[in-house]
Every structure is written in structure tokens, then in C-alpha cells.
N, C-alpha and C. Protein backbone atom coordinates (compact mmCIF):
# COMPACT_ATOMS: atom_id res chain seq x y z
N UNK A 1 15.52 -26.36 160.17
CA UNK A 1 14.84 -25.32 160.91
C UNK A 1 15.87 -24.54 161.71
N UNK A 2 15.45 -23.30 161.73
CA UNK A 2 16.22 -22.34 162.42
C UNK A 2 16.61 -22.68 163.99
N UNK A 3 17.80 -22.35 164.66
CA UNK A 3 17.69 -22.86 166.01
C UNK A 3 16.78 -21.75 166.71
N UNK A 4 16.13 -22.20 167.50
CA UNK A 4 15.40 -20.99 168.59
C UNK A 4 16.49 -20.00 169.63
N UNK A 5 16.27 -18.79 169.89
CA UNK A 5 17.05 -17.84 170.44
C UNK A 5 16.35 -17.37 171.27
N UNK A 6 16.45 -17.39 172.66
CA UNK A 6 15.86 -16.48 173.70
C UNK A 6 16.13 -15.45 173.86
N UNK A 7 15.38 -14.37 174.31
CA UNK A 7 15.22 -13.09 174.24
C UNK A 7 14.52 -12.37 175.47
N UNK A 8 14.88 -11.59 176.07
CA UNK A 8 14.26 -10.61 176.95
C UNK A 8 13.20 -9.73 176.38
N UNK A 9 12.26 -9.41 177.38
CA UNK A 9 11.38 -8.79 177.10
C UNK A 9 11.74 -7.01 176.40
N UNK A 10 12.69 -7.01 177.18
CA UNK A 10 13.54 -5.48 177.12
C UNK A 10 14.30 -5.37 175.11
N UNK A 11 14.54 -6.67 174.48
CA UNK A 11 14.89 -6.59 173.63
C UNK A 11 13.42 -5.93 172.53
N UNK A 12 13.48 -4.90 171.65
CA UNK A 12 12.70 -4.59 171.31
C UNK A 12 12.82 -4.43 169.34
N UNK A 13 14.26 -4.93 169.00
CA UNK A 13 14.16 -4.42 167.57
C UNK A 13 13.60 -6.11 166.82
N UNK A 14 12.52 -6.19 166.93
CA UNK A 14 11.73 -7.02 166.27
C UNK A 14 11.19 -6.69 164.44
N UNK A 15 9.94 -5.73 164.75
CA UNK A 15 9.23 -5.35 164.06
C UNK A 15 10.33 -4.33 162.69
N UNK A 16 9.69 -4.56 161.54
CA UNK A 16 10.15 -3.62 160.19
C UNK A 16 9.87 -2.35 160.35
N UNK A 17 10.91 -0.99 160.31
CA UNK A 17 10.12 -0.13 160.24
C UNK A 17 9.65 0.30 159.02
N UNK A 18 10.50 -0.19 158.18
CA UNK A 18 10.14 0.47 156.65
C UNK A 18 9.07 0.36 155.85
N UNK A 19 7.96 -0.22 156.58
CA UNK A 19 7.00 -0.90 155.77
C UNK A 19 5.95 -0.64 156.67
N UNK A 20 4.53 -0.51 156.58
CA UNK A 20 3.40 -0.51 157.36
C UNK A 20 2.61 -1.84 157.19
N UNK A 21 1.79 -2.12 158.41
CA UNK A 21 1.20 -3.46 157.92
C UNK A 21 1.34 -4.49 158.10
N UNK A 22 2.49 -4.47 159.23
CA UNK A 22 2.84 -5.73 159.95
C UNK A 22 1.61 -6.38 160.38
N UNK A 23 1.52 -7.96 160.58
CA UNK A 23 0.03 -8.21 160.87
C UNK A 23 0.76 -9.70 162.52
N UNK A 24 0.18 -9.69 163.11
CA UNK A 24 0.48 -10.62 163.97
C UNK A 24 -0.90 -11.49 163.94
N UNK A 25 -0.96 -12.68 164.89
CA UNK A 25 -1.87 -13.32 165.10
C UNK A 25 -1.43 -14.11 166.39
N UNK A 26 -2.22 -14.98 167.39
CA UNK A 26 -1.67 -15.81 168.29
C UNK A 26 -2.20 -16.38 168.66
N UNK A 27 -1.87 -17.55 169.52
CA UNK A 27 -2.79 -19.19 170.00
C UNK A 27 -2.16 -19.13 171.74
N UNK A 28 -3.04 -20.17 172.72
CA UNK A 28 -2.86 -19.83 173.69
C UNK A 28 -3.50 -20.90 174.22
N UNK A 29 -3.18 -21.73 175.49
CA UNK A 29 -3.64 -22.96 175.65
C UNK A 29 -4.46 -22.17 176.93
N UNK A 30 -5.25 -23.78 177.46
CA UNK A 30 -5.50 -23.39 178.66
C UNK A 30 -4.54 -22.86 180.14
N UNK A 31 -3.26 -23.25 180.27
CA UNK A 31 -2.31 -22.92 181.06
C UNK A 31 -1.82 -21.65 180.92
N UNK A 32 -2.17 -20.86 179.93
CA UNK A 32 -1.61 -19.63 179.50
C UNK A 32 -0.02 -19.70 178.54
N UNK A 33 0.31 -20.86 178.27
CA UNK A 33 1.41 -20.55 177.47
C UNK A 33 0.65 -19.95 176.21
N UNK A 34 2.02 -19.04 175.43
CA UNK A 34 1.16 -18.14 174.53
C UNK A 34 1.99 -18.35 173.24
N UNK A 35 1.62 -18.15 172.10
CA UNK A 35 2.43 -17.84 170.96
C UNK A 35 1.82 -17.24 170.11
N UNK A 36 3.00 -16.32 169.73
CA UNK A 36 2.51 -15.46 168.91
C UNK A 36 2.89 -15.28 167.36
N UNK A 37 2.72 -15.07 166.29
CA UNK A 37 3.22 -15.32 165.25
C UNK A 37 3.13 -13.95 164.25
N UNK A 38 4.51 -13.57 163.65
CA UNK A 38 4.77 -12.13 163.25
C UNK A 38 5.42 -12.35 161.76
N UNK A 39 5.72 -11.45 161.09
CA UNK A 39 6.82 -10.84 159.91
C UNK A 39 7.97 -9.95 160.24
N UNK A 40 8.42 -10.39 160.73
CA UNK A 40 9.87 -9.56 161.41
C UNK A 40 10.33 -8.90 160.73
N UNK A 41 11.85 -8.20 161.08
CA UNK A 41 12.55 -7.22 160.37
C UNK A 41 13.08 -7.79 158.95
N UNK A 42 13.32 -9.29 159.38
CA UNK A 42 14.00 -9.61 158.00
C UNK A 42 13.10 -10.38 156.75
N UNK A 43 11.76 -9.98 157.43
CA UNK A 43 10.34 -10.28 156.37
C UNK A 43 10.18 -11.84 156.58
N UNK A 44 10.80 -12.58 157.53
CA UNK A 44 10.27 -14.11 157.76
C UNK A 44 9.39 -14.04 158.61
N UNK A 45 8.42 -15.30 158.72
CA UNK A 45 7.65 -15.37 159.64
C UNK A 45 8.19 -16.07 160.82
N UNK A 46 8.31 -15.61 162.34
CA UNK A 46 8.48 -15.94 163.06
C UNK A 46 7.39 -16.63 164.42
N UNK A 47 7.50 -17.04 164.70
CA UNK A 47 7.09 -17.38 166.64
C UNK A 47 7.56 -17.11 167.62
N UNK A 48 7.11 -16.49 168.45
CA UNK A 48 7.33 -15.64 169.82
C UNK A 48 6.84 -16.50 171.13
N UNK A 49 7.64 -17.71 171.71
CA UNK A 49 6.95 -18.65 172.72
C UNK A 49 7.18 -17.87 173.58
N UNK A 50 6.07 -17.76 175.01
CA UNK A 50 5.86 -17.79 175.77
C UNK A 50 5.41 -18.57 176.68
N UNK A 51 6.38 -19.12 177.51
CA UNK A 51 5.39 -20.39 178.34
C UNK A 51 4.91 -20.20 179.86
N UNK A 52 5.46 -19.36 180.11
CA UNK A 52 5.40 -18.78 181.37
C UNK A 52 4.39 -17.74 181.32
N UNK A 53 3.00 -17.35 181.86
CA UNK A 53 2.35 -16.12 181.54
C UNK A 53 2.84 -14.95 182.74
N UNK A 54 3.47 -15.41 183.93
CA UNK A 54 3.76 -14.76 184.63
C UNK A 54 5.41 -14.21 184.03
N UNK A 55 6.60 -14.46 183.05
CA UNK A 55 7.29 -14.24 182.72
C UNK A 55 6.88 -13.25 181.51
N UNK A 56 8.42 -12.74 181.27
CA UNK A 56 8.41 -11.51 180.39
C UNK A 56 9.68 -12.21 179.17
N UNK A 57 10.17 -13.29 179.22
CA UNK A 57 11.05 -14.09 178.68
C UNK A 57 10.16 -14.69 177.40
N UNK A 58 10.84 -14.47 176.40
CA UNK A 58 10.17 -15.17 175.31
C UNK A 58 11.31 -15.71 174.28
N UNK A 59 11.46 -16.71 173.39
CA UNK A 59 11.71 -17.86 172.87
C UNK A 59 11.19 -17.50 171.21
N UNK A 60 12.51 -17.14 170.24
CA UNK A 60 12.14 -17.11 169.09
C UNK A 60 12.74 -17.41 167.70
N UNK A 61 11.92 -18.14 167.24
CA UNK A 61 12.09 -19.02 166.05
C UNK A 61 11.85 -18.76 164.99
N UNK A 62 12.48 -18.69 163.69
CA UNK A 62 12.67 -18.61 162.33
C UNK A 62 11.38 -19.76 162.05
N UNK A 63 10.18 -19.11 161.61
CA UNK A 63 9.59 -20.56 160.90
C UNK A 63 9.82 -20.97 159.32
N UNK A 64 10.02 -19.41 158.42
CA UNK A 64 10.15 -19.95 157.18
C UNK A 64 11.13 -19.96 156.65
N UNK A 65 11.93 -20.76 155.74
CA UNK A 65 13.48 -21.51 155.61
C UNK A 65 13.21 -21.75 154.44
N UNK A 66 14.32 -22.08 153.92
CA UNK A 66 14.56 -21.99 152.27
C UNK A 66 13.89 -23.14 151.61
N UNK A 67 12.99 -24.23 152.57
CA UNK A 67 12.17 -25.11 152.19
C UNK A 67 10.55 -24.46 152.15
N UNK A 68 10.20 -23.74 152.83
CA UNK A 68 9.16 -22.63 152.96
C UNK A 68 9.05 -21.33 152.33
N UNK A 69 8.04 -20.93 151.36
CA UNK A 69 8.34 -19.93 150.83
C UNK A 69 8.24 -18.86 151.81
N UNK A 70 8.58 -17.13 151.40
CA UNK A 70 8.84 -16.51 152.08
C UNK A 70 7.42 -15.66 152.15
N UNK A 71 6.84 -15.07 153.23
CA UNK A 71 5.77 -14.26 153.07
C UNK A 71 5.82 -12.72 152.44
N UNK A 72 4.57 -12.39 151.76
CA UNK A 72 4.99 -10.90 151.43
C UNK A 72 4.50 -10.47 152.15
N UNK A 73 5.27 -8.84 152.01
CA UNK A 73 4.92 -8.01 153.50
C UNK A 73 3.73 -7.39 153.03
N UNK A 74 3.32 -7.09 154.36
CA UNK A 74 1.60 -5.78 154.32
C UNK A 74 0.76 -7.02 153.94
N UNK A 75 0.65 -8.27 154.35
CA UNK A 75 -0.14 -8.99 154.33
C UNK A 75 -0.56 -10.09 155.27
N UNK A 76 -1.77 -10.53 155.87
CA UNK A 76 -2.27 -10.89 156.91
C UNK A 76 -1.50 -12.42 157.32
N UNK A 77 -1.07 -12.99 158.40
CA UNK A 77 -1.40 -14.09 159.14
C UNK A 77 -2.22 -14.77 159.80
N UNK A 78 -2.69 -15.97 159.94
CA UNK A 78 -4.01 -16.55 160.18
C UNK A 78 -3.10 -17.93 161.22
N UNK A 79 -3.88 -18.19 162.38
CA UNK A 79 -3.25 -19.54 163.17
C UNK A 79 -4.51 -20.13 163.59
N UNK A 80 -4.65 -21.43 163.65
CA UNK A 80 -5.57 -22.42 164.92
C UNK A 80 -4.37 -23.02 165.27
N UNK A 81 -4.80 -23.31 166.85
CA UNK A 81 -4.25 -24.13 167.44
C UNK A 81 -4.91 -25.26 168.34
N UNK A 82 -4.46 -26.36 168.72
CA UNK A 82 -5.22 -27.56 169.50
C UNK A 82 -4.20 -28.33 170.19
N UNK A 83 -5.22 -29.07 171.26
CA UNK A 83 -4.13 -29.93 171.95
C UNK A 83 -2.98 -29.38 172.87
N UNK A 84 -3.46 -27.78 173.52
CA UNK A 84 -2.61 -27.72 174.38
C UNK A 84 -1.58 -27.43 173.22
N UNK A 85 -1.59 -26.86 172.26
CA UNK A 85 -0.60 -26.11 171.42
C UNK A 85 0.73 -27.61 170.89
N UNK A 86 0.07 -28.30 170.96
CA UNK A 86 0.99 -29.48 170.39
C UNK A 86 0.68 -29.35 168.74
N UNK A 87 -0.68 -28.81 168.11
CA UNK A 87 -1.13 -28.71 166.76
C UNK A 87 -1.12 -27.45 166.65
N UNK A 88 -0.26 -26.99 165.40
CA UNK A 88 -0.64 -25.63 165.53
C UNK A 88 -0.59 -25.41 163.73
N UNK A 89 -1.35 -24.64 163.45
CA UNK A 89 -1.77 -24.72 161.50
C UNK A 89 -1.33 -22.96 161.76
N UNK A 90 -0.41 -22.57 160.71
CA UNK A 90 -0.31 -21.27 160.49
C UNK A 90 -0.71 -20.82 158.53
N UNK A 91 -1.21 -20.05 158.41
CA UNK A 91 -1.51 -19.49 157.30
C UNK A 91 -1.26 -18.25 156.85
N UNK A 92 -0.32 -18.35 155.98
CA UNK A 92 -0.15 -16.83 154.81
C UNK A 92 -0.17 -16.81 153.48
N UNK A 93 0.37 -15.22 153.39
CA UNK A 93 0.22 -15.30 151.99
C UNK A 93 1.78 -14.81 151.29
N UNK A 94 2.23 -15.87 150.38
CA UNK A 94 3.47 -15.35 150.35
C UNK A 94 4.06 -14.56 148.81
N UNK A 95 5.15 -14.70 148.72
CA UNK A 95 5.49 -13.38 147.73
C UNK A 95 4.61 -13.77 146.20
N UNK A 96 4.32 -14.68 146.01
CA UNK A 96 3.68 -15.25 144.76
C UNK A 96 2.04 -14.92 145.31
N UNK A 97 1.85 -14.44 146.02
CA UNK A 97 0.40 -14.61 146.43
C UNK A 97 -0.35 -16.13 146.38
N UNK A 98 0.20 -16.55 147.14
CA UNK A 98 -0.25 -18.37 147.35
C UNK A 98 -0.47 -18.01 148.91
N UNK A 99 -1.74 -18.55 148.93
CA UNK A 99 -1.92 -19.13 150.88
C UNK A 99 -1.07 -19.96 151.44
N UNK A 100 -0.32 -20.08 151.99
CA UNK A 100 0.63 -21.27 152.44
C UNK A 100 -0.15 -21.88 153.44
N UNK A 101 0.29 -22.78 153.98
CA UNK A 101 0.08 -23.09 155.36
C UNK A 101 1.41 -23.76 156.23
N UNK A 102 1.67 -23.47 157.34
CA UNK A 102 2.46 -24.33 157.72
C UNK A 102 2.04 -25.23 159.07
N UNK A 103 2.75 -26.36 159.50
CA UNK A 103 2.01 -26.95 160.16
C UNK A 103 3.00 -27.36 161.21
N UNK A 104 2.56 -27.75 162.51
CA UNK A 104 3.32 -28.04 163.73
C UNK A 104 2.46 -29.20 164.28
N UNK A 105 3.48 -30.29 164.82
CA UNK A 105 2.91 -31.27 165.40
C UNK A 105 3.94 -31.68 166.20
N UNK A 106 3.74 -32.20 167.72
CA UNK A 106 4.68 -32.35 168.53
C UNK A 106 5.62 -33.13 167.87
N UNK A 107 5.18 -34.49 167.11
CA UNK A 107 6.07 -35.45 166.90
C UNK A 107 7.26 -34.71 165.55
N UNK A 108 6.56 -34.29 164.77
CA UNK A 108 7.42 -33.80 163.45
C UNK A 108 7.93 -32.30 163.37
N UNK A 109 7.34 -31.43 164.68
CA UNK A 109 7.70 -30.19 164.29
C UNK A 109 7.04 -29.19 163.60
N UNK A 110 7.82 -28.16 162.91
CA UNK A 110 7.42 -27.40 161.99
C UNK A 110 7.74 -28.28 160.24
N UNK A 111 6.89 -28.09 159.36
CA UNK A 111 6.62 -28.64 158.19
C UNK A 111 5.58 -27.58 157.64
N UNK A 112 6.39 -27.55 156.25
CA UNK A 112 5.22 -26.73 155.09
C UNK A 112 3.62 -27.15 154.83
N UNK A 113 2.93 -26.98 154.54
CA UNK A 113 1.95 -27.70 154.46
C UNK A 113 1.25 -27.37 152.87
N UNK A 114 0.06 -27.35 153.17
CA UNK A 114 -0.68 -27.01 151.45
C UNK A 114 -0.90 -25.64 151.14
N UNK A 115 -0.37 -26.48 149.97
CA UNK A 115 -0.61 -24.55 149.18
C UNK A 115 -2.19 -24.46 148.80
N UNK A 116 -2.92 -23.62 149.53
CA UNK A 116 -4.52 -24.03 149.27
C UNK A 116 -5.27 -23.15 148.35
N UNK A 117 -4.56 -21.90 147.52
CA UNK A 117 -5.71 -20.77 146.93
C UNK A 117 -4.30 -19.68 146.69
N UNK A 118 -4.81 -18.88 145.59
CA UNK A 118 -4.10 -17.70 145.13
C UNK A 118 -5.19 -16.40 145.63
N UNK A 119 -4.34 -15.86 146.63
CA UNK A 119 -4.95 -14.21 146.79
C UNK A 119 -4.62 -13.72 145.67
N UNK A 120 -5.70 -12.09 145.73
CA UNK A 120 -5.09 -11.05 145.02
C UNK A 120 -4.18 -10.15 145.60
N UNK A 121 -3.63 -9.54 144.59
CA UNK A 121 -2.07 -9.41 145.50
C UNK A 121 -2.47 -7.99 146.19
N UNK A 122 -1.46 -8.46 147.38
CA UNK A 122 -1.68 -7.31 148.51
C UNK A 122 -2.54 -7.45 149.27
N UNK A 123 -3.49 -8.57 149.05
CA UNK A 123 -4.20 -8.65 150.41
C UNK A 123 -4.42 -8.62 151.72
N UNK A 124 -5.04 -8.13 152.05
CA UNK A 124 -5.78 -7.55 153.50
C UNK A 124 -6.64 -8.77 154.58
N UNK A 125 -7.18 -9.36 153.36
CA UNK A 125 -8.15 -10.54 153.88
C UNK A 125 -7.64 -11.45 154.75
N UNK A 126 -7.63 -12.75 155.20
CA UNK A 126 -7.49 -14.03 155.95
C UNK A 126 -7.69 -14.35 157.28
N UNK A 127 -8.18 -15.67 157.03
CA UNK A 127 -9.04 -16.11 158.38
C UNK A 127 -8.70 -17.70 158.66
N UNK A 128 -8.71 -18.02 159.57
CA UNK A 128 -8.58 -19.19 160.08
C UNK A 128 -9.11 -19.92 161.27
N UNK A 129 -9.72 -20.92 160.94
CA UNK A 129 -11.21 -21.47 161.82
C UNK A 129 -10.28 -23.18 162.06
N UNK A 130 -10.38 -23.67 163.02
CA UNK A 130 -9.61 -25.34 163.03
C UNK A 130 -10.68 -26.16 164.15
N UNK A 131 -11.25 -26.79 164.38
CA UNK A 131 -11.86 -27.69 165.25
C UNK A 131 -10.57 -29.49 165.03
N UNK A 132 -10.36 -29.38 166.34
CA UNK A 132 -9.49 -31.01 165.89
C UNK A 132 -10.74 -32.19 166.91
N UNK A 133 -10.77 -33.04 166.05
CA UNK A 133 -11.57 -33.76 166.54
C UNK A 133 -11.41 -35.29 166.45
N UNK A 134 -11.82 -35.90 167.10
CA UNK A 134 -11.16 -37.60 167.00
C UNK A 134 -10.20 -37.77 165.87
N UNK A 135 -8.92 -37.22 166.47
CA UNK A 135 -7.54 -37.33 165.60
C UNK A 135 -7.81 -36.59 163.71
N UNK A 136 -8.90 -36.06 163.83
CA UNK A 136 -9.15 -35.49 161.97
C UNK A 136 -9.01 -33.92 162.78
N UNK A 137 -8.67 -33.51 161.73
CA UNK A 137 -8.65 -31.70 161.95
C UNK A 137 -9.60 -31.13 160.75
N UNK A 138 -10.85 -30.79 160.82
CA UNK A 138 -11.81 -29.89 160.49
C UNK A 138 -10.97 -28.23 160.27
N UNK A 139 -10.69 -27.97 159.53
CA UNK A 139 -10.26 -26.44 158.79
C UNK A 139 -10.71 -26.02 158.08
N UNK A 140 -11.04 -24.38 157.60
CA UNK A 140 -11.16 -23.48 157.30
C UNK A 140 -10.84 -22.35 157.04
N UNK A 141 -10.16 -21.98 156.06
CA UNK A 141 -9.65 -20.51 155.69
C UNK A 141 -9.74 -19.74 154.99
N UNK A 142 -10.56 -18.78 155.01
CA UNK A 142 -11.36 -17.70 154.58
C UNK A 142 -9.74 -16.32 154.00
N UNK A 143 -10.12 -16.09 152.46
CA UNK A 143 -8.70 -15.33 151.58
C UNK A 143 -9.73 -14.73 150.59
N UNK A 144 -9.37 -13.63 149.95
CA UNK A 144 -10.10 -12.71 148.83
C UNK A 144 -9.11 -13.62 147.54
N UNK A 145 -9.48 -14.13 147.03
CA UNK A 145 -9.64 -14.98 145.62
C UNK A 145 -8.99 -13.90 144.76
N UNK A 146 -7.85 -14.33 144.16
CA UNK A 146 -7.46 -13.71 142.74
C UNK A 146 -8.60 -14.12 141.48
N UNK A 147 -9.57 -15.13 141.65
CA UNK A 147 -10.52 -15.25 140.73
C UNK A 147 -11.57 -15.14 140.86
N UNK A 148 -11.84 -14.48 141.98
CA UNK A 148 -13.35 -13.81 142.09
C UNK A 148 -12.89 -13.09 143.25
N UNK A 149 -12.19 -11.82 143.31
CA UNK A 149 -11.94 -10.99 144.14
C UNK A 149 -13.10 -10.18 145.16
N UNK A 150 -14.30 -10.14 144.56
CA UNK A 150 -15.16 -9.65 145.33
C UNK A 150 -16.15 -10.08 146.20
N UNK A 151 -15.44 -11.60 146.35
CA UNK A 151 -15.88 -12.67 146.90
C UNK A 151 -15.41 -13.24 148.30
N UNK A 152 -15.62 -13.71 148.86
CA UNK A 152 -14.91 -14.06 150.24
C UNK A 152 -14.52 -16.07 149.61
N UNK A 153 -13.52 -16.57 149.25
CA UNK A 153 -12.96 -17.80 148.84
C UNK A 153 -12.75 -18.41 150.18
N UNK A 154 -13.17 -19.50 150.43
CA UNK A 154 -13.13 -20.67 151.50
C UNK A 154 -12.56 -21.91 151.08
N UNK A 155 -11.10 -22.13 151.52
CA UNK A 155 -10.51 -23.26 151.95
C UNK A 155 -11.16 -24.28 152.51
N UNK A 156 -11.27 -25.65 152.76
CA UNK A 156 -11.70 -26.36 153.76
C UNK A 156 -11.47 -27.72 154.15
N UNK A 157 -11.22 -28.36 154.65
CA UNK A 157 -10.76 -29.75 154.86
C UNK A 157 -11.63 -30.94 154.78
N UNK A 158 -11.65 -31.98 154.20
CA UNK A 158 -12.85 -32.52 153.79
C UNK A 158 -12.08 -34.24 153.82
N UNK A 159 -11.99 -34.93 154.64
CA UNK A 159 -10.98 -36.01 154.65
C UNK A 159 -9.49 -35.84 154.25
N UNK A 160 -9.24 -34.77 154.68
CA UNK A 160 -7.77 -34.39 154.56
C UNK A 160 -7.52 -33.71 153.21
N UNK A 161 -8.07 -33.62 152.48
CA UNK A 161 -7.97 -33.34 151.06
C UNK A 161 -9.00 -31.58 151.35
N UNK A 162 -8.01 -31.13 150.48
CA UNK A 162 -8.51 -29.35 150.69
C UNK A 162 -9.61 -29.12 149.59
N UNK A 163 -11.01 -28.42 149.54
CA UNK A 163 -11.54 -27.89 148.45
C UNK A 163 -11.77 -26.57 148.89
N UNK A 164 -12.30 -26.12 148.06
CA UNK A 164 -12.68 -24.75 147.72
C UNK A 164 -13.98 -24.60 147.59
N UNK A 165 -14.29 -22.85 148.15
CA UNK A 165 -16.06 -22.97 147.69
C UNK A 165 -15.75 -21.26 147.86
N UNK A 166 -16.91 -20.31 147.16
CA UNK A 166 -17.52 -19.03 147.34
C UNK A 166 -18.30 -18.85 147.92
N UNK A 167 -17.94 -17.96 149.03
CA UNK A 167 -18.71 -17.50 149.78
C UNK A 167 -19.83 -16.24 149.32
């Protein structure tokens, strides 16, 4: 994993200009630490910590690495988070049009997770729903289906094991 790099608020060349469609998403505990999750200039997906809500200082990390595929651009990000941001599930869609997921847990970090569904390419769609509950995590992620595109396709967690259903 990438090392993390702090950054001032004043630093501003983040975002791609060459492309429209950047999509962000973000999680946020009760204390107000915040994170935010983007497609940067160099088309990886990153995290933007904030732990301080009264600070303008933010903390940022490379999440996808040559063990993680890479996301394609002009296409959505999806996060739950739990536990005071110790669990955090991120979801895209990457250059193959596969949903990824990646996953964060205090003890292990950042880790790839399941590849759960093929968008159609270029998608617009994705959603992400997480309830964590007596140590099981209940998920949901809502993607427009390369095999029934006019459909809303649902991810879902079912004893840890992912299925699928049409919405």
C-alpha cells in the first residue's frame, strides 16, 4: 500500500481536468472524522482523511495498487462505513467494468475484496447500503447489469457469500 501524504487544505491540484465525471462519495463517524473517497488526477482511487472537523489538514492515500484493479473514469463510487470508521467497504467500477469492492478493517487495513457483478460500460449507476451487526456485515449494492441493463442488479451478502437478484 501506498504510504499516506499530508496535505494542506490550500493544496488544490487533486481532481482530472481532462475528463468530466469525477464522482466522489464519503463516510463520517459520530466524532466528525470524515473520509472522503475520489478518482484523482492519476485515475486511482484515493482517500482524503480528515480527523479533525475543526481542521483544514487532510491525509491522503493511494487505495488502488497493482494488487487492485484500476477504476475507469466517468464512473460512480459507492462507500458504507461502521464502527467509528474502523470498517469501511468501498465500491467501483473498474476498467473491465467489474464492481470491485475494497475493504478496510482496523486490524488488516486496506484489502481487495469481491468482484461482485459486471456493469455496462460507462456506467452512471451505483449504490451502497451496509448495516454491521453482531460482528456479520449485511450489504448491498445496487449497479445497472451488463445482462439486463434496464434493470437495477442487486449485490447482497447472505452469510458472507455474495448473490445476486433483479430489481
Amino acid at each position: 500500500m501506498s504510504e499516506a501524504m499530508s496535505q494542506s487544505a490550500n493544496m488544490s491540484d487533486l481532481l482530472p481536468t481532462n475528463f468530466v465525471g469525477t464522482t466522489m462519495c464519503a463516510a463520517q463517524n459520530d466524532d466528525g472524522k470524515f473520509r472522503v473517497y475520489f478518482q484523482n488526477k492519476d485515475y486511482q482511487i484515493y482517500e482524503m482523511s480528515l480527523n479533525d472537523p475543526k481542521s483544514t489538514t487532510y491525509t491522503l492515500l493511494r487505495l488502488t495498487t497493482d494488487h487492485m484493479p484500476a477504476a475507469r473514469i466517468n464512473t460512480p463510487i459507492a462507500t458504507v462505513a461502521a464502527n467509528d470508521l474502523q470498517e469501511i467497504r468501498i465500491y467501483y467500477i473498474t476498467v473491465n467494468s467489474r464492481v470491485q469492492e475494497l475493504c478496510h478493517t482496523q486490524r488488516h487495513g486496506w484489502q481487495k475484496g469481491a468482484t461482485i457483478g459486471t456493469a455496462v460500460e460507462n456506467s452512471t449507476c451505483l449504490y451502497a447500503q451496509g448495516r454491521f451487526a453482531r460482528n456479520e456485515a449485511h450489504l448491498r449494492v445496487g449497479f445497472q447489469s451488463a445482462t439486463a441493463p434496464q434493470t437495477i442488479t442487486e449485490a447482497y451478502t447472505m452469510k458472507d457469500e455474495w448473490k445476486t437478484r433483479v430489481l
